[in-house]
N, C-alpha and C. Protein backbone atom coordinates (compact mmCIF):
# COMPACT_ATOMS: atom_id res chain seq x y z
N UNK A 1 31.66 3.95 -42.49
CA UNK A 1 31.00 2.66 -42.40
C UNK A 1 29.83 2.77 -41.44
N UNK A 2 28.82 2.25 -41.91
CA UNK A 2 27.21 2.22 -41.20
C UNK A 2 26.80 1.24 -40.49
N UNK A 3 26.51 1.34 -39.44
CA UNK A 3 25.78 -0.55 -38.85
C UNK A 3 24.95 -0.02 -38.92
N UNK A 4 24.47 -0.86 -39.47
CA UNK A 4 22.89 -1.22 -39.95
C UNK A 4 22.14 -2.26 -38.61
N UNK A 5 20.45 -2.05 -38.72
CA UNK A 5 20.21 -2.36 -38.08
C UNK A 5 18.96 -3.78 -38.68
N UNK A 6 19.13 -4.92 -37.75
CA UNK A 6 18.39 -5.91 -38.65
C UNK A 6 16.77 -5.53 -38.81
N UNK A 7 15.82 -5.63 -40.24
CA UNK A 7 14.48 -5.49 -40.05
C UNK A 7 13.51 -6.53 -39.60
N UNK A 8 14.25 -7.79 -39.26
CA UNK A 8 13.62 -8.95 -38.63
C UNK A 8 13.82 -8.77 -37.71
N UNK A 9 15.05 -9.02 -36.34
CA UNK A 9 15.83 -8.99 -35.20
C UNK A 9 15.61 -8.01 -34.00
N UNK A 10 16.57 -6.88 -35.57
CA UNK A 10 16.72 -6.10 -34.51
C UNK A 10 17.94 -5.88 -33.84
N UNK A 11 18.54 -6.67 -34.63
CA UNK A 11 20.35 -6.90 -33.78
C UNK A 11 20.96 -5.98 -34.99
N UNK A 12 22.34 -5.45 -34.36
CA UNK A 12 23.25 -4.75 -34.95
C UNK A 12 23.76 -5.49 -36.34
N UNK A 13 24.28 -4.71 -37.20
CA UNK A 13 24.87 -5.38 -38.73
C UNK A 13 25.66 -5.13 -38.93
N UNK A 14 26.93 -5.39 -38.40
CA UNK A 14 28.61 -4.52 -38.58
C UNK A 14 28.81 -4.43 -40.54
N UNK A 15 29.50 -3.86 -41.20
CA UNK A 15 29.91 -3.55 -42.58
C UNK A 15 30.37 -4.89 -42.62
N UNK A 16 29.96 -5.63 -43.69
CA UNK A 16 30.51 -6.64 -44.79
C UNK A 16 29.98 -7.98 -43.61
N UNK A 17 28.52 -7.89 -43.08
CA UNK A 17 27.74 -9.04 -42.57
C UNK A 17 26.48 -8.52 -42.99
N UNK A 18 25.67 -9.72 -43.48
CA UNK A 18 24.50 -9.82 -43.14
C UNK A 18 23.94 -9.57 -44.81
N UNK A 19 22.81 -9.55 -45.33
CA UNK A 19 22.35 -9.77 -47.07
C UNK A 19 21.21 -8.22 -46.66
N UNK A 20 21.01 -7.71 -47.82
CA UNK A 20 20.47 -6.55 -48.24
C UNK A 20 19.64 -6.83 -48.85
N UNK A 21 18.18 -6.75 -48.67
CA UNK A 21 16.91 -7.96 -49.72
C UNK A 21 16.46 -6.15 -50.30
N UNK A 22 16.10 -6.14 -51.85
CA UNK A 22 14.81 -4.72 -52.12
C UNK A 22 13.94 -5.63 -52.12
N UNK A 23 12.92 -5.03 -52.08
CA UNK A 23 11.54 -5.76 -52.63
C UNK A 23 11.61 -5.21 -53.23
N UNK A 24 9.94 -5.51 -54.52
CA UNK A 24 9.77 -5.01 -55.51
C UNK A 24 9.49 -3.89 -55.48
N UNK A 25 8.76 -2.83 -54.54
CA UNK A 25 8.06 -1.73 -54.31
C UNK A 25 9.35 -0.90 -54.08
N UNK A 26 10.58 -1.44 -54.17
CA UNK A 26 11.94 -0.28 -53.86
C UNK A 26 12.33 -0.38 -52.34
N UNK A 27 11.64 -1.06 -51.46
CA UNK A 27 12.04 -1.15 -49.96
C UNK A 27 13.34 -2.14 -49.51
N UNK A 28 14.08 -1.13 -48.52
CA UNK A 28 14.90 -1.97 -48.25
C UNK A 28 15.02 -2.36 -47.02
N UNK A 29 15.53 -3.81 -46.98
CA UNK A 29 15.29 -4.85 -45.77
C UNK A 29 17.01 -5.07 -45.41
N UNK A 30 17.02 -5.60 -44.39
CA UNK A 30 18.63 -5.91 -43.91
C UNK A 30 18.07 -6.94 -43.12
N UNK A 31 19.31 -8.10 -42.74
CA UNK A 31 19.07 -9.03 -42.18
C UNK A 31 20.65 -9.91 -42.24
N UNK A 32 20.57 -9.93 -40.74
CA UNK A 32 21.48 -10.66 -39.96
C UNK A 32 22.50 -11.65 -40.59
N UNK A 33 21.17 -12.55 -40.78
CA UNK A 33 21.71 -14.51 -41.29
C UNK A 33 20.56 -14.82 -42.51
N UNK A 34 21.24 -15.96 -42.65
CA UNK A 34 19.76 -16.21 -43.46
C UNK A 34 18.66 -17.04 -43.33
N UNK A 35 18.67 -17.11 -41.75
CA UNK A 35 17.96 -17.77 -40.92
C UNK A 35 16.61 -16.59 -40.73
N UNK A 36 17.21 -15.61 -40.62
CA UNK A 36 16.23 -14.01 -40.62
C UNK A 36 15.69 -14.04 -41.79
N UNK A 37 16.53 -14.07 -42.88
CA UNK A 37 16.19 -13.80 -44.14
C UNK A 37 14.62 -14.96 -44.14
N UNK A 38 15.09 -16.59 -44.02
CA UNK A 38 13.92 -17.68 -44.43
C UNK A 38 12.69 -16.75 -43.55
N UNK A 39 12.78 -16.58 -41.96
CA UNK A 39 11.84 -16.65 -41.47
C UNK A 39 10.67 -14.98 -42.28
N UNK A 40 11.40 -14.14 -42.68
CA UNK A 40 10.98 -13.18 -42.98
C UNK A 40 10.55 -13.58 -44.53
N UNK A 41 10.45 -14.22 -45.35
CA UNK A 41 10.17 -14.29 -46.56
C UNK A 41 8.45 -15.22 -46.00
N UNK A 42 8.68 -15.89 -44.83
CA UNK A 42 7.41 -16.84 -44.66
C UNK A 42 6.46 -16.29 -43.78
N UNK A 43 6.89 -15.03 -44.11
CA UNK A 43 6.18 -14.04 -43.24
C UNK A 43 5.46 -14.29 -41.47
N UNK A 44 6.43 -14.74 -41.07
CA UNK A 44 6.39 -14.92 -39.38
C UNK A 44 6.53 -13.07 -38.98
N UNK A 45 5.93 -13.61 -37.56
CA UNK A 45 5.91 -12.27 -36.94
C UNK A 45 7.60 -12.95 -35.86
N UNK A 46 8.16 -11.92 -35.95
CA UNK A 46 9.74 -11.81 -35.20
C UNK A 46 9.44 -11.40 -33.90
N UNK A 47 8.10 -10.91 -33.36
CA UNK A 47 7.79 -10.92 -31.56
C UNK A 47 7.31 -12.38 -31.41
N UNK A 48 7.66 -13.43 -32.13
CA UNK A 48 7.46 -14.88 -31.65
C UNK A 48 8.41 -15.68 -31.50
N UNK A 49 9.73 -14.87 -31.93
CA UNK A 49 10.82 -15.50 -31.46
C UNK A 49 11.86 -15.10 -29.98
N UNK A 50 12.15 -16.04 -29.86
CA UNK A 50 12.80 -15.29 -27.99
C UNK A 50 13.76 -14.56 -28.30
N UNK A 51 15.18 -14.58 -29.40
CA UNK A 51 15.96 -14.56 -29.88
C UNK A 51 15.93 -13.31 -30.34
N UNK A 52 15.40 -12.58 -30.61
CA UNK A 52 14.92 -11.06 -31.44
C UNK A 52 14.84 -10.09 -30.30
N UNK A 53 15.29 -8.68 -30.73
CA UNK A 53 14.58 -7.64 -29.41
C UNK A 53 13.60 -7.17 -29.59
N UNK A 54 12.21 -7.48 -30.74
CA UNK A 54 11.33 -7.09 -30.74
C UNK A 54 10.67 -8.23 -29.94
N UNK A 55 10.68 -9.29 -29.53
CA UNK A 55 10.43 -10.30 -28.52
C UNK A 55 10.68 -9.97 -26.97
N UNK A 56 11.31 -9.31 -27.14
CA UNK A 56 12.26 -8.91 -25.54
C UNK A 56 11.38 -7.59 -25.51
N UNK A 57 11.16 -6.67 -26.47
CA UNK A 57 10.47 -5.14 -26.04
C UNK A 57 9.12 -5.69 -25.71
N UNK A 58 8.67 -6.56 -26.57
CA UNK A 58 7.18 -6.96 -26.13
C UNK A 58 6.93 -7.20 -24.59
N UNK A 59 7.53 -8.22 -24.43
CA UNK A 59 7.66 -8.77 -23.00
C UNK A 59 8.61 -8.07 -22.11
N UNK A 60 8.80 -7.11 -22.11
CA UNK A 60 9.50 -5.91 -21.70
C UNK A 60 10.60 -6.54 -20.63
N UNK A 61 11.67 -7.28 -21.36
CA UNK A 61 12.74 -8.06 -20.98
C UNK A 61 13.89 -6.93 -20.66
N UNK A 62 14.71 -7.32 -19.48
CA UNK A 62 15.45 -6.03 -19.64
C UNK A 62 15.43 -4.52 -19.50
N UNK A 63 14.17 -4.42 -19.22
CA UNK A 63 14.60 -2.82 -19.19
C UNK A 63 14.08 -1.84 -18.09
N UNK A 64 14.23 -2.74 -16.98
CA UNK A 64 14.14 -2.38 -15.97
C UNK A 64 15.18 -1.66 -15.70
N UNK A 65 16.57 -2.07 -16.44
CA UNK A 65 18.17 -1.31 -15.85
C UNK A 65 18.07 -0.15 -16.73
N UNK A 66 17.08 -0.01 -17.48
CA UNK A 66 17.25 1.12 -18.11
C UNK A 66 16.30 2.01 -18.03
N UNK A 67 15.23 1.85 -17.43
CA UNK A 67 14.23 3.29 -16.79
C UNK A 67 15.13 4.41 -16.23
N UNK A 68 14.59 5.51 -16.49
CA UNK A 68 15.45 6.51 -15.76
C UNK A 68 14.51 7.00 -14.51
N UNK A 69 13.06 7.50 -14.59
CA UNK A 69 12.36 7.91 -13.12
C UNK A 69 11.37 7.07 -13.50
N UNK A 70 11.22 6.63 -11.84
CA UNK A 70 9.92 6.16 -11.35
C UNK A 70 9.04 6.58 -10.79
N UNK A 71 7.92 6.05 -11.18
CA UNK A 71 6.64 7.26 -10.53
C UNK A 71 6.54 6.31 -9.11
N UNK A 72 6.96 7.88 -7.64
CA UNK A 72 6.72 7.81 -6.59
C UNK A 72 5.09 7.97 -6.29
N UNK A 73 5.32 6.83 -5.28
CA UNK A 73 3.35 7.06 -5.06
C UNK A 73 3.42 7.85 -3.86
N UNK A 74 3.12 9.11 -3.85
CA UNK A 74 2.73 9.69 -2.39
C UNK A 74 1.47 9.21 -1.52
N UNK A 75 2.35 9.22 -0.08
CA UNK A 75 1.65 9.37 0.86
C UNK A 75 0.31 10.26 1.05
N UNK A 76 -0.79 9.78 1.26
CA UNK A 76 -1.84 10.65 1.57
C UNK A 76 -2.57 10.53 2.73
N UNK A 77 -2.47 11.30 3.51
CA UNK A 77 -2.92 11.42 5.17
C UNK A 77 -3.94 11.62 4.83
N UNK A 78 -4.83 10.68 5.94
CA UNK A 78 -6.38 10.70 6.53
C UNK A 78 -6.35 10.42 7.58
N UNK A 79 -7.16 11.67 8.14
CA UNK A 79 -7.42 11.70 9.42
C UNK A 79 -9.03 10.83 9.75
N UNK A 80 -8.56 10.19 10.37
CA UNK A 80 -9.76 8.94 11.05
C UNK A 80 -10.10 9.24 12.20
N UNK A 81 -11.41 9.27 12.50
CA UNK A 81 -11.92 9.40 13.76
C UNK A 81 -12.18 8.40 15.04
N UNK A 82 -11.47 8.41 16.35
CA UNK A 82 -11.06 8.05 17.24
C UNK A 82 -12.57 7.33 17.40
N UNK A 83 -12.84 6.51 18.65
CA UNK A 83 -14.29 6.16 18.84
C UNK A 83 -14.40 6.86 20.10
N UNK A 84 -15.28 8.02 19.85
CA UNK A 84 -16.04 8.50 20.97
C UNK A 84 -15.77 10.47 20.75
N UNK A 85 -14.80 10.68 19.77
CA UNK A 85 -14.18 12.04 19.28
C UNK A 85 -14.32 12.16 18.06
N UNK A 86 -14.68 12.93 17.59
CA UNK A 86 -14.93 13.67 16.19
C UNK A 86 -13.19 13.93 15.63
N UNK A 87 -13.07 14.71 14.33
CA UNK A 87 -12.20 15.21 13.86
C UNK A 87 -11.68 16.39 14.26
N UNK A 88 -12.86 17.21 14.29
CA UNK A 88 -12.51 18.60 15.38
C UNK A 88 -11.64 18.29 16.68
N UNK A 89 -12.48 17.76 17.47
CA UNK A 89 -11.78 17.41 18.74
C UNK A 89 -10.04 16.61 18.62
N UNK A 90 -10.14 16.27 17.96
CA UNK A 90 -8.65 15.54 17.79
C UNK A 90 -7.87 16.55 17.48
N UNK A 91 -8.29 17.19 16.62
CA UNK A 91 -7.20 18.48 16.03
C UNK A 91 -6.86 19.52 17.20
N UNK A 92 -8.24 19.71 17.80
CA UNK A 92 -8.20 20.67 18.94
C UNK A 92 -6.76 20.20 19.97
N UNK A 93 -7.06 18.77 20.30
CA UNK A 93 -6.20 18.09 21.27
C UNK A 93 -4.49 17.83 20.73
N UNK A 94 -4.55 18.09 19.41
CA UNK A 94 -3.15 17.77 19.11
C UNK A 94 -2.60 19.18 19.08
N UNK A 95 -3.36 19.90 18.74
CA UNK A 95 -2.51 21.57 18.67
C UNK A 95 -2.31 22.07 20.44
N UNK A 96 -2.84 21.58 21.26
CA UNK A 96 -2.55 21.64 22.84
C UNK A 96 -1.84 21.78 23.29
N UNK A 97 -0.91 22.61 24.32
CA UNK A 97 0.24 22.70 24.61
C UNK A 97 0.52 20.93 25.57
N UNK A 98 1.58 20.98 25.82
CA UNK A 98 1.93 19.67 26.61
C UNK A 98 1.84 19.64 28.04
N UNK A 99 1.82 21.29 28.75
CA UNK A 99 1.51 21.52 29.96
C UNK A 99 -0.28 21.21 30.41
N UNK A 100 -0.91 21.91 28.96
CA UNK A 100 -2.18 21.63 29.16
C UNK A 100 -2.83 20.56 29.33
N UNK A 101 -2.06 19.43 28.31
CA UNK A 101 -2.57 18.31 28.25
C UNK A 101 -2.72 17.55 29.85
N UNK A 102 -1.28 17.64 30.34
CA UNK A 102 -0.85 16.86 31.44
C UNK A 102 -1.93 17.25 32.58
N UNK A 103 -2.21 18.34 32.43
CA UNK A 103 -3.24 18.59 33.18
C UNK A 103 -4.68 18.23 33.08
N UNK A 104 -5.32 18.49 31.83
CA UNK A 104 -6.36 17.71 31.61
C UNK A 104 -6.73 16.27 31.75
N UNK A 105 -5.40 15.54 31.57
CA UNK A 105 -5.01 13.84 31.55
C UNK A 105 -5.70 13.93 33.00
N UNK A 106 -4.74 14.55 34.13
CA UNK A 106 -5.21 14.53 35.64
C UNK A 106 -6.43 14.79 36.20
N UNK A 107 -6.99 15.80 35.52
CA UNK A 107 -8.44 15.97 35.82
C UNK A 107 -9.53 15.28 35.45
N UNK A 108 -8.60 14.16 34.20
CA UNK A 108 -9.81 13.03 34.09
C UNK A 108 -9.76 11.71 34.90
N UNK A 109 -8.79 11.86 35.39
CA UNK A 109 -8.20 10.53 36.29
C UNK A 109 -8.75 11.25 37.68
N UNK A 110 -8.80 12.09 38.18
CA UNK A 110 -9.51 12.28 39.45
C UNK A 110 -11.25 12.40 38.75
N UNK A 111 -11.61 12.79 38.19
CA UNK A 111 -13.07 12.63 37.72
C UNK A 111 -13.45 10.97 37.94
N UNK A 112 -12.90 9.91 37.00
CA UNK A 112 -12.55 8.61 37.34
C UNK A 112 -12.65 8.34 38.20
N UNK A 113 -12.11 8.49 39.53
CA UNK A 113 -11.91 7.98 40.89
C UNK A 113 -12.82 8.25 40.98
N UNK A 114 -13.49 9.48 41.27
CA UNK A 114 -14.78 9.96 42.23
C UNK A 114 -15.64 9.21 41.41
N UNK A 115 -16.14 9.14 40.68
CA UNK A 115 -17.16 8.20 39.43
C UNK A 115 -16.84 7.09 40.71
N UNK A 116 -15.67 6.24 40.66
CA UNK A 116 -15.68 5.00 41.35
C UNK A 116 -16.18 4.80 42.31
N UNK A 117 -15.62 5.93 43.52
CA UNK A 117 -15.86 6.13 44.74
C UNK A 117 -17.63 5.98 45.21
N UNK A 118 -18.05 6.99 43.80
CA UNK A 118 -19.20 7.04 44.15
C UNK A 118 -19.95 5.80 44.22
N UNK A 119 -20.02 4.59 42.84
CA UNK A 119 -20.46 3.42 42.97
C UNK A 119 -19.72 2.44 44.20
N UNK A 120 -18.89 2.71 44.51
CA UNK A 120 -19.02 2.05 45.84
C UNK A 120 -19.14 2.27 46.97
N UNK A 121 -20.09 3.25 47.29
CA UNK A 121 -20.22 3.84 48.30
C UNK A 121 -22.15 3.32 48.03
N UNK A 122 -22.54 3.86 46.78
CA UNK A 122 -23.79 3.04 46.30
C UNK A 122 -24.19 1.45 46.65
N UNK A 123 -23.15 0.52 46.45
CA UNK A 123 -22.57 -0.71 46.52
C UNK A 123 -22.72 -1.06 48.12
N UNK A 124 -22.28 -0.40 48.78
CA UNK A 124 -21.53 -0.61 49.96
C UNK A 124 -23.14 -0.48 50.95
N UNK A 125 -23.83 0.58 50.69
CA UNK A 125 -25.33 1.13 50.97
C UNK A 125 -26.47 0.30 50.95
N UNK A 126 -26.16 -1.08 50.12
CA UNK A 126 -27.43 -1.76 49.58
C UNK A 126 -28.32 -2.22 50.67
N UNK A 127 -27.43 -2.92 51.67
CA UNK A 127 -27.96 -3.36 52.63
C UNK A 127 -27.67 -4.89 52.80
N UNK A 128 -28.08 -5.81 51.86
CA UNK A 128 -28.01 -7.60 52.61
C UNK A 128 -26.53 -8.02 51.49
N UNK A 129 -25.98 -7.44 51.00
CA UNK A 129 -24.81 -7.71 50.66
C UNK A 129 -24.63 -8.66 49.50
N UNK A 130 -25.55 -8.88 48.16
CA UNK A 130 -26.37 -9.98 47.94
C UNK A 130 -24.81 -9.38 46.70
N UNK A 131 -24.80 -8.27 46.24
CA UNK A 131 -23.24 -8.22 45.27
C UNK A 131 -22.38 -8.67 46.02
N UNK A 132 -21.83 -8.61 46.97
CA UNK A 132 -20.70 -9.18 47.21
C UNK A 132 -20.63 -10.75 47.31
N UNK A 133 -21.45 -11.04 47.33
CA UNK A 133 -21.95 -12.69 47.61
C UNK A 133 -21.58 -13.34 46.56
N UNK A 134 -22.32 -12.66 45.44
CA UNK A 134 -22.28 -12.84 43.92
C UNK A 134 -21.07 -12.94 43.28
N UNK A 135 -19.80 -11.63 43.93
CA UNK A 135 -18.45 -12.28 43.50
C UNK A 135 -17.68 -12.97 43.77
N UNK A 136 -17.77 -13.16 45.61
CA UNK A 136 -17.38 -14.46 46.00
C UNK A 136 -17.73 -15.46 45.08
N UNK A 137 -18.69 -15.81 45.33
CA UNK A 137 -19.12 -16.86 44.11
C UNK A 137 -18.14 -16.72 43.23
N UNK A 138 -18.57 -15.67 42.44
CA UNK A 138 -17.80 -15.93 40.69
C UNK A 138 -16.47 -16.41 41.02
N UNK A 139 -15.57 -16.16 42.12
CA UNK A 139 -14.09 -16.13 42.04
C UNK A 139 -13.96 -17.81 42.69
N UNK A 140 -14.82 -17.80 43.68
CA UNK A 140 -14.96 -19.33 43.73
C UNK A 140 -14.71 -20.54 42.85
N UNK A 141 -16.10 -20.18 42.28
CA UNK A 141 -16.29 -21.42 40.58
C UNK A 141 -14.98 -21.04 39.98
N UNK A 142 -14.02 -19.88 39.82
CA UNK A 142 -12.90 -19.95 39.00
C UNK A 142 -12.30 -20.71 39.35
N UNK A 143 -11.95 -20.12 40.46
CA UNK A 143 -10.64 -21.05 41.35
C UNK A 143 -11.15 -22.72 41.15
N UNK A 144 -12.09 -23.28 41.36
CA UNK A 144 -12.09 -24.51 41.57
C UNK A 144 -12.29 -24.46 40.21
N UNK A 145 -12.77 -24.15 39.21
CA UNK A 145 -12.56 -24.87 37.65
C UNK A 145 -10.87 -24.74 37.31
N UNK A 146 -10.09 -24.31 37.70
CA UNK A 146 -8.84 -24.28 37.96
C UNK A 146 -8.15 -25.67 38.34
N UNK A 147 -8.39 -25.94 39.43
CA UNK A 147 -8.19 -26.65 40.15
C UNK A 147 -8.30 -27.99 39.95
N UNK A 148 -10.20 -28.36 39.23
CA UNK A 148 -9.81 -29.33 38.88
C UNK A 148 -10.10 -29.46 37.34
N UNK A 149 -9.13 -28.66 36.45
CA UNK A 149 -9.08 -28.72 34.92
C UNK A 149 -7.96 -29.46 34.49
C-alpha cells in the first residue's frame, strides 16, 4: 500500500482516501477532499491557501526545526590605529616583553614630571605673579557661583 501524496496540498493520502482525477493528456492528479479537488479544477494557485504546505514552504513556516547547519559568521580582526601611534608601533608594543614594558611605562612618567617641573619653575620665574592671580580668580568665581546657585 502507497501514500500518496496530495497535487493541490501537499498532505499525505493514506490507501482508500482521497479521489484520483486523469486529465485528458493521461496525467495523474491525487487529492485529499473534494474541497482540493473544487479549488484545483478553478484553477487557484494552492500557495494562497494557509492550509496547504506549499503555503507554509513559501513563507518558509516551520522549518527552522529542521535546518541542519548554519552559516557561522566569522569574526574578522582589524587592527585600528590608536591616536597618536601607527599600526607598526602597536604591534611593536604588544609583542614586548612585560618586564620591558614596566619599564618604559616608568621612564615616561619620570619624563612627565620633569616636563612639569620644568613649566613650573618657568611659571614660578615670571616675576609679578599675574598667573597665579589669574587662578585665584578662576577658583574664586567657582566657589561663589556655587554658593550662590
Amino acid at each position: 500500500m502507497k501514500i500518496e501524496t496530495s497535487s493541490f496540498s501537499g498532505h499525505k493520502i493514506h490507501p482508500g482516501r482521497g479521489i484520483r482525477f486523469v486529465r485528458g493528456d493521461g496525467r495523474l492528479f491525487y487529492f485529499r477532499s473534494g474541497k482540493e479537488k473544487g479549488y484545483f479544477n478553478q484553477d487557484q494557485k494552492s500557495a494562497k491557501f494557509a492550509w496547504t504546505t506549499v503555503y507554509r514552504k513559501v513563507r518558509r513556516k516551520g522549518i527552522a526545526s529542521q535546518t541542519g547547519r548554519r552559516r557561522v559568521r566569522r569574526v574578522v580582526k582589524v587592527q585600528r590605529q590608536v591616536y597618536g601611534l601607527d599600526t607598526a608601533e602597536i604591534t611593536k608594543r604588544r609583542t614586548e616583553s612585560r618586564a620591558r614594558r614596566k619599564g618604559r611605562a616608568a621612564d615616561e612618567v619620570k619624563a612627565r614630571k620633569a616636563a612639569r617641573r620644568g613649566k613650573q619653575k618657568a611659571v614660578r620665574h615670571r616675576g609679578n605673579g599675574a598667573n597665579r592671580n589669574k587662578a585665584t580668580n578662576k577658583f574664586a568665581a567657582r566657589a561663589q557661583s556655587k554658593n550662590f546657585s
